[in-house]
Protein backbone atom coordinates (compact mmCIF):
# COMPACT_ATOMS: atom_id res chain seq x y z
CA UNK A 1 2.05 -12.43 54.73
CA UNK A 2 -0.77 -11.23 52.03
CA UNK A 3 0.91 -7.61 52.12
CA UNK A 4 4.20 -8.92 51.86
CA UNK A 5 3.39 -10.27 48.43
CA UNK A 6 1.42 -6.98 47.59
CA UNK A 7 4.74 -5.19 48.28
CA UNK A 8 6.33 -7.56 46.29
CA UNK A 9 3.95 -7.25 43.27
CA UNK A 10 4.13 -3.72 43.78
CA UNK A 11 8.23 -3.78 43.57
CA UNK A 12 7.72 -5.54 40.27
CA UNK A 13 5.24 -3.00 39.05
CA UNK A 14 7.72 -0.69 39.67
CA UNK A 15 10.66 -2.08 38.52
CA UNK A 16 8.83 -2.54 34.87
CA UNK A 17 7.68 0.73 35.23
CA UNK A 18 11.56 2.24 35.46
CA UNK A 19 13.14 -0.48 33.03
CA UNK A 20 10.24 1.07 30.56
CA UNK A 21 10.81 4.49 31.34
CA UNK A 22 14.72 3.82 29.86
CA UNK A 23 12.89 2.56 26.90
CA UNK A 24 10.14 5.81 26.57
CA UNK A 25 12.88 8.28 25.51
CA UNK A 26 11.86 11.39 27.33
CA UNK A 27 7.99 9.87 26.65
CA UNK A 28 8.44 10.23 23.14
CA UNK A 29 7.49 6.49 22.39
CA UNK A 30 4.22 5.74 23.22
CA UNK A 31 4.60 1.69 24.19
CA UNK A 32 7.18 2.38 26.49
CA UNK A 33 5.69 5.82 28.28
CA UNK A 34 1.73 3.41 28.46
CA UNK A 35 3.96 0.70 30.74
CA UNK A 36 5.62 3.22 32.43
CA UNK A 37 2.37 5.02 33.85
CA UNK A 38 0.75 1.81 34.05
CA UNK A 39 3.57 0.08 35.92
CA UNK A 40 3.86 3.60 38.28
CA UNK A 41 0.04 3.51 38.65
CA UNK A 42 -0.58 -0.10 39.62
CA UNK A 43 2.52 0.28 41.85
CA UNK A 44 1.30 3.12 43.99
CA UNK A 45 -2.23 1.28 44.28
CA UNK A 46 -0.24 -2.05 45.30
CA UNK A 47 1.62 0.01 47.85
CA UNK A 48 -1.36 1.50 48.78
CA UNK A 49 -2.98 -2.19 49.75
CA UNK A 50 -0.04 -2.61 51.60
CA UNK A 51 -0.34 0.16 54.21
CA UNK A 52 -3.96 -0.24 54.53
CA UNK A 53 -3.46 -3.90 55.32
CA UNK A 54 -1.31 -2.55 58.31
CA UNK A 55 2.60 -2.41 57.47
CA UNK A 56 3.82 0.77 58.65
CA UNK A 57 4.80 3.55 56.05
CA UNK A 58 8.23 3.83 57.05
CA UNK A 59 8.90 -0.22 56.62
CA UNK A 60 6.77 -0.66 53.33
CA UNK A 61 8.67 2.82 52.14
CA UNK A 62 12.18 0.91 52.92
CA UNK A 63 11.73 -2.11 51.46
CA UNK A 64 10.00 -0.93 48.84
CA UNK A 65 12.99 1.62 47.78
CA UNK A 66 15.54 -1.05 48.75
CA UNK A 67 14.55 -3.66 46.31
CA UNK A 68 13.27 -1.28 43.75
CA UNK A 69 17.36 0.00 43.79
CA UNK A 70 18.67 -3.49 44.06
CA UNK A 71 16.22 -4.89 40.88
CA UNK A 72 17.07 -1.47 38.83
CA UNK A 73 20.68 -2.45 39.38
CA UNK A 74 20.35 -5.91 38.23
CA UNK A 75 18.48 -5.30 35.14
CA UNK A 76 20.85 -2.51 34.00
CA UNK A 77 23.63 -5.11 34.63
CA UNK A 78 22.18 -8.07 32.86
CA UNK A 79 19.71 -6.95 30.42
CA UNK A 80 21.01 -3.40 29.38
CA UNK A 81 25.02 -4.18 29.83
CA UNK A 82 25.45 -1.23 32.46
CA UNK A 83 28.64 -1.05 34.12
CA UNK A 84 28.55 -1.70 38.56
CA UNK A 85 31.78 -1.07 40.00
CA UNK A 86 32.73 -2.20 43.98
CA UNK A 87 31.59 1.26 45.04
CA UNK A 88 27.98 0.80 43.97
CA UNK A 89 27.82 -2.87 45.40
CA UNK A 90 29.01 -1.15 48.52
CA UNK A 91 25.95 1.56 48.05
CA UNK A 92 23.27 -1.24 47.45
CA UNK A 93 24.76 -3.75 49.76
CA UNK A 94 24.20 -0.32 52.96
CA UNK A 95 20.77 0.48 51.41
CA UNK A 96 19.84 -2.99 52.03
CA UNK A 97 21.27 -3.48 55.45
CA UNK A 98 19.71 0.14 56.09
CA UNK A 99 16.25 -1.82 55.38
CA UNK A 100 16.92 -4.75 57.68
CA UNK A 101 18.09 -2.23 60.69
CA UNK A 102 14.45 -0.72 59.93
CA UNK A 103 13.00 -3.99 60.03
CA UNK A 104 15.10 -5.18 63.00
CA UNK A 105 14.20 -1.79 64.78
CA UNK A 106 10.41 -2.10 64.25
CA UNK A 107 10.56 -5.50 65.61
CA UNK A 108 12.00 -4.34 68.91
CA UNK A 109 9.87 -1.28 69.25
C-alpha cells in the first residue's frame, strides 16, 4: 500500500510538473521552468521509491503513464479550456484499460 501512495504522489509531481511546463514558454519564464524541474525531479525520485519498495517496472511504468495522460487531460479540459472530442475519450478510456490488463496480467503470473 505505502508504494501505491508514492506512485500516487509521484503522478501528482508529475502532473504539476507538465501543467507548469505549458506555463514555462519554451523555459523562458523562470517560475514556471523551477516547478517544472522540481515537479520532474521529485517525480522520478518518487517513482524511484516505488520500484525499490518492490512494484515491478513495467506496472509502476503503466500506471504511472496512464494517470499521468488521464490527469493531463483533465486539467487541459477544466482549467486551460482545451477541447476533448469522443476520439480522445476513446484513446484515454484503452490506455487505461491497457493498465488494468497489465495489472490483471501480473496478478495471474
Amino acid at each position: 500500500m505505502y508504494a501505491y501512495v508514492l506512485l500516487a504522489l509521484a503522478i501528482a509531481a508529475e502532473v504539476s510538473g507538465t501543467v507548469a511546463l505549458k506555463f514555462s514558454e519554451g523555459f523562458s519564464k523562470l517560475g514556471p521552468s523551477l516547478v517544472v524541474a522540481a515537479g520532474y525531479g521529485l517525480a522520478f525520485y518518487l517513482l524511484s521509491l516505488v520500484l525499490k519498495a518492490g512494484v515491478p517496472v513495467g506496472v509502476a511504468y503503466a500506471i504511472w503513464a496512464a494517470f499521468g495522460i488521464a490527469l493531463i487531460a483533465l486539467v487541459g479540459v477544466v482549467f486551460l479550456h482545451e477541447q476533448l472530442n469522443a476520439t480522445m475519450l476513446a484513446g484515454l478510456a484503452l490506455v487505461i484499460a491497457g493498465v488494468v490488463l497489465v495489472e490483471i496480467g501480473r496478478a495471474t503470473a
